[in-house]
Protein backbone atom coordinates (compact mmCIF):
# COMPACT_ATOMS: atom_id res chain seq x y z
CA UNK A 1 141.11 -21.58 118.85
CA UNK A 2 142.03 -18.23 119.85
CA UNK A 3 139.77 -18.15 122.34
CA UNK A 4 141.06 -21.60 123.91
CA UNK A 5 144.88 -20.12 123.87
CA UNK A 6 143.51 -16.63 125.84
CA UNK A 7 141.75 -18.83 128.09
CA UNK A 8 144.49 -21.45 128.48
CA UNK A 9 146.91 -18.25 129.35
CA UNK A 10 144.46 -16.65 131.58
CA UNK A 11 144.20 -19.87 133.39
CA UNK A 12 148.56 -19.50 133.89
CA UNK A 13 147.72 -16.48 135.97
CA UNK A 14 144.26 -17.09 137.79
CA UNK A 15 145.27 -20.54 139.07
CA UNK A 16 148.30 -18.81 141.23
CA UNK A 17 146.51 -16.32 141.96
CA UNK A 18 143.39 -18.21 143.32
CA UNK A 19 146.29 -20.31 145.53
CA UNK A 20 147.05 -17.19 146.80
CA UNK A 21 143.80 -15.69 147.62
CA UNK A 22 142.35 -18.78 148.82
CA UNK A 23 145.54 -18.51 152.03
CA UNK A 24 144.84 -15.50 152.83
CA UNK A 25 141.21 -15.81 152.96
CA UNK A 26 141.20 -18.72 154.91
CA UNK A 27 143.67 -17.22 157.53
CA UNK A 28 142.55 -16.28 160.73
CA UNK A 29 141.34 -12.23 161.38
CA UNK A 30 143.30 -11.04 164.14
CA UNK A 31 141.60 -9.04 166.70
CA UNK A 32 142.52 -5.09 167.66
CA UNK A 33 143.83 -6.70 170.96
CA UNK A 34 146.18 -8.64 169.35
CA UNK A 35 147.85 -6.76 167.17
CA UNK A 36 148.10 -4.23 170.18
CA UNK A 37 149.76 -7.03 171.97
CA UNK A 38 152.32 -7.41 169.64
CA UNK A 39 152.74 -3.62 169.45
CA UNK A 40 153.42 -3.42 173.31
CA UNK A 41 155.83 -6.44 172.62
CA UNK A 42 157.81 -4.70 170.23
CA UNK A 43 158.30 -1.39 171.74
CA UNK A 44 159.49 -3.70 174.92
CA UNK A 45 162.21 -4.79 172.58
CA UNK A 46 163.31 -1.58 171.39
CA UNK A 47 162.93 0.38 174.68
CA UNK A 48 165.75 -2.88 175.92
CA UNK A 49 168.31 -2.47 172.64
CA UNK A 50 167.65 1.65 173.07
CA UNK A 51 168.61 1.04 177.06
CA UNK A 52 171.23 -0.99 176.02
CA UNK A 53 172.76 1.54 173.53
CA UNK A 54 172.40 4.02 176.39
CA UNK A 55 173.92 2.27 178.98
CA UNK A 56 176.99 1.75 177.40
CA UNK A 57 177.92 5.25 177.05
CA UNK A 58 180.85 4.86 179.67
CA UNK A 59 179.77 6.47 183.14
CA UNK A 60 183.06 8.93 183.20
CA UNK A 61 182.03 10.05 179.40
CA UNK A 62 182.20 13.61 179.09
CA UNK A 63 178.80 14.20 177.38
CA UNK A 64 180.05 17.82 176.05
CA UNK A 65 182.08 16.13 173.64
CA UNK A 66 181.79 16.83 170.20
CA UNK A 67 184.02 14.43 167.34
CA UNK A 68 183.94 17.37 165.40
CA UNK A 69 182.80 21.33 165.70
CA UNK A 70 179.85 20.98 163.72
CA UNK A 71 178.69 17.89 165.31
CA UNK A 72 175.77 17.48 168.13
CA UNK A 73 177.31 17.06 171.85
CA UNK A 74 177.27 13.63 173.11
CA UNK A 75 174.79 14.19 175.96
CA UNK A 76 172.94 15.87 173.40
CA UNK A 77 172.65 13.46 170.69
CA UNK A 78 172.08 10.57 173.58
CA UNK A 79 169.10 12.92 175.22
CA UNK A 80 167.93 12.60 171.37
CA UNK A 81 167.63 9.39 171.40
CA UNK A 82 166.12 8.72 174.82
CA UNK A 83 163.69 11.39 173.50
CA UNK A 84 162.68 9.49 170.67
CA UNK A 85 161.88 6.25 172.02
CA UNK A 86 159.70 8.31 174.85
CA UNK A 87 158.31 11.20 173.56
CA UNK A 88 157.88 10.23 170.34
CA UNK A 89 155.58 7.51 171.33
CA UNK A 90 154.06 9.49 173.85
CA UNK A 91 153.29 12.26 171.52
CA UNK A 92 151.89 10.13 168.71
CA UNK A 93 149.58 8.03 171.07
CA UNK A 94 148.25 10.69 173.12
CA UNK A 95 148.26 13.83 170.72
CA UNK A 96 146.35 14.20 167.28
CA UNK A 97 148.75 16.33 166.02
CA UNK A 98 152.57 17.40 166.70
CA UNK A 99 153.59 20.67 165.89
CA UNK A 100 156.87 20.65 165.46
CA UNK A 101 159.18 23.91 166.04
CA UNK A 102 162.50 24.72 165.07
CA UNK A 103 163.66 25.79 168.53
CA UNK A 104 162.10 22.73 169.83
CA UNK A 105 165.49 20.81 171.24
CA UNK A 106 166.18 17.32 172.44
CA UNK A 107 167.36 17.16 176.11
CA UNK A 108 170.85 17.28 176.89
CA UNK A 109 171.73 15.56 179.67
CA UNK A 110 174.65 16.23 181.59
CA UNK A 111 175.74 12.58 183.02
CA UNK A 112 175.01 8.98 182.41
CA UNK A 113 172.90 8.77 185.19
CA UNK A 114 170.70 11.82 184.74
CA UNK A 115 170.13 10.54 180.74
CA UNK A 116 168.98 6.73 182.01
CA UNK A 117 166.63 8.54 184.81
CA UNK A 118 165.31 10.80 182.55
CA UNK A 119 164.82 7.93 179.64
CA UNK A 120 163.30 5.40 182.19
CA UNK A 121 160.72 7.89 183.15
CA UNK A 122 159.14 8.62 179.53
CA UNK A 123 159.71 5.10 178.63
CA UNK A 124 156.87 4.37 181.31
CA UNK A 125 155.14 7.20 180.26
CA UNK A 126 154.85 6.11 176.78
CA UNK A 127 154.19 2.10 178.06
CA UNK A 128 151.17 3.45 180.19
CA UNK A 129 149.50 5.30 177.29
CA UNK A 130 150.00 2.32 175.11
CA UNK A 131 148.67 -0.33 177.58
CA UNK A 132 145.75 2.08 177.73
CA UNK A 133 144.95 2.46 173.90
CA UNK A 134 141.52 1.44 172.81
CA UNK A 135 140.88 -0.13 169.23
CA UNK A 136 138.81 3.12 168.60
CA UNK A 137 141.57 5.63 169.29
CA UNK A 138 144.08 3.27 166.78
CA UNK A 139 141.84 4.18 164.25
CA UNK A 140 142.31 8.30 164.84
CA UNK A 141 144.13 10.09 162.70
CA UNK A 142 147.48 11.91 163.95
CA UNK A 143 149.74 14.96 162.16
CA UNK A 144 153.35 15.87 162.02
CA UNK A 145 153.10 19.41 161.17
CA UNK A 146 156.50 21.68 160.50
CA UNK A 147 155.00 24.74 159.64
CA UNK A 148 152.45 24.77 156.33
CA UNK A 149 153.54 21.41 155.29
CA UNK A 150 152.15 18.08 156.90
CA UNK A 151 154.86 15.25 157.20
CA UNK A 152 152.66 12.58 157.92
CA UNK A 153 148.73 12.31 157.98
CA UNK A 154 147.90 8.96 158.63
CA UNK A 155 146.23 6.94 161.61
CA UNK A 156 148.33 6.08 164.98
């Protein structure tokens, strides 16, 4: 009898469970190509919401401005985040590690203009490397190193 109530309770859990497996064994494998398909696809969308962001920084904006003294510049914090959606990429796809540096420093731009040029440029930059990506190289590990301590270890 107490084997029939272990069993009846084991059967509460494996029954889900088998639902479950049996889905996602059944679904279809998606191919390297695809998934780097929708990768390309979403870094599209971000590069257009990061463009957008950028481009509304008002074209008269002083980008020396700081809210308060111990804040980063305007044309500095925008160069920052140009950088990232550029270099970033561009670093992690085409380096297998990234060294980072305390006197490293994000552009600072001094005008609208100058910041969308300089974005637009390492944007394509970064959408060439990943166009170019082969299944193989997703699969090679990359490093964010600051100093003796590794921030990430992990595959691209």
């Amino acid at each position: 009898m107490i084997a029939a109530i272990a069993l009846g309770r084991l059967s509460l859990f494996v029954r889900p469970c088998a639902r479950v497996l049996g889905y996602a064994w059944h679904a279809p494998r998606r191919k390297p190509l695809d998934i780097q398909k929708d990768l390309v696809a979403e870094f599209d969308r971000e590069v257009g919401s990061t463009r957008k962001l950028l481009e509304a920084i008002p074209g008269e904006a002083d980008f020396s401005w700081k809210p308060h003294e111990k804040s980063m510049a305007l044309g500095k914090l925008a160069g920052h985040v140009a950088d990232t959606a550029g270099d970033w990429a561009l670093h992690t796809l085409t380096m297998d590690k990234l060294v980072w540096d305390p006197s490293m420093n994000a552009p600072a731009p001094s005008s609208k203009a100058e910041l969308l040029e300089s974005f637009e440029k390492r944007v394509g930059d970064a959408q060439r490397a990943l166009a170019a990506m082969t299944p193989e190289r997703w699969g090679s590990k990359w490093k964010f190193v600051a100093g003796d301590q590794t921030w990430i270890d992990d595959t691209k």
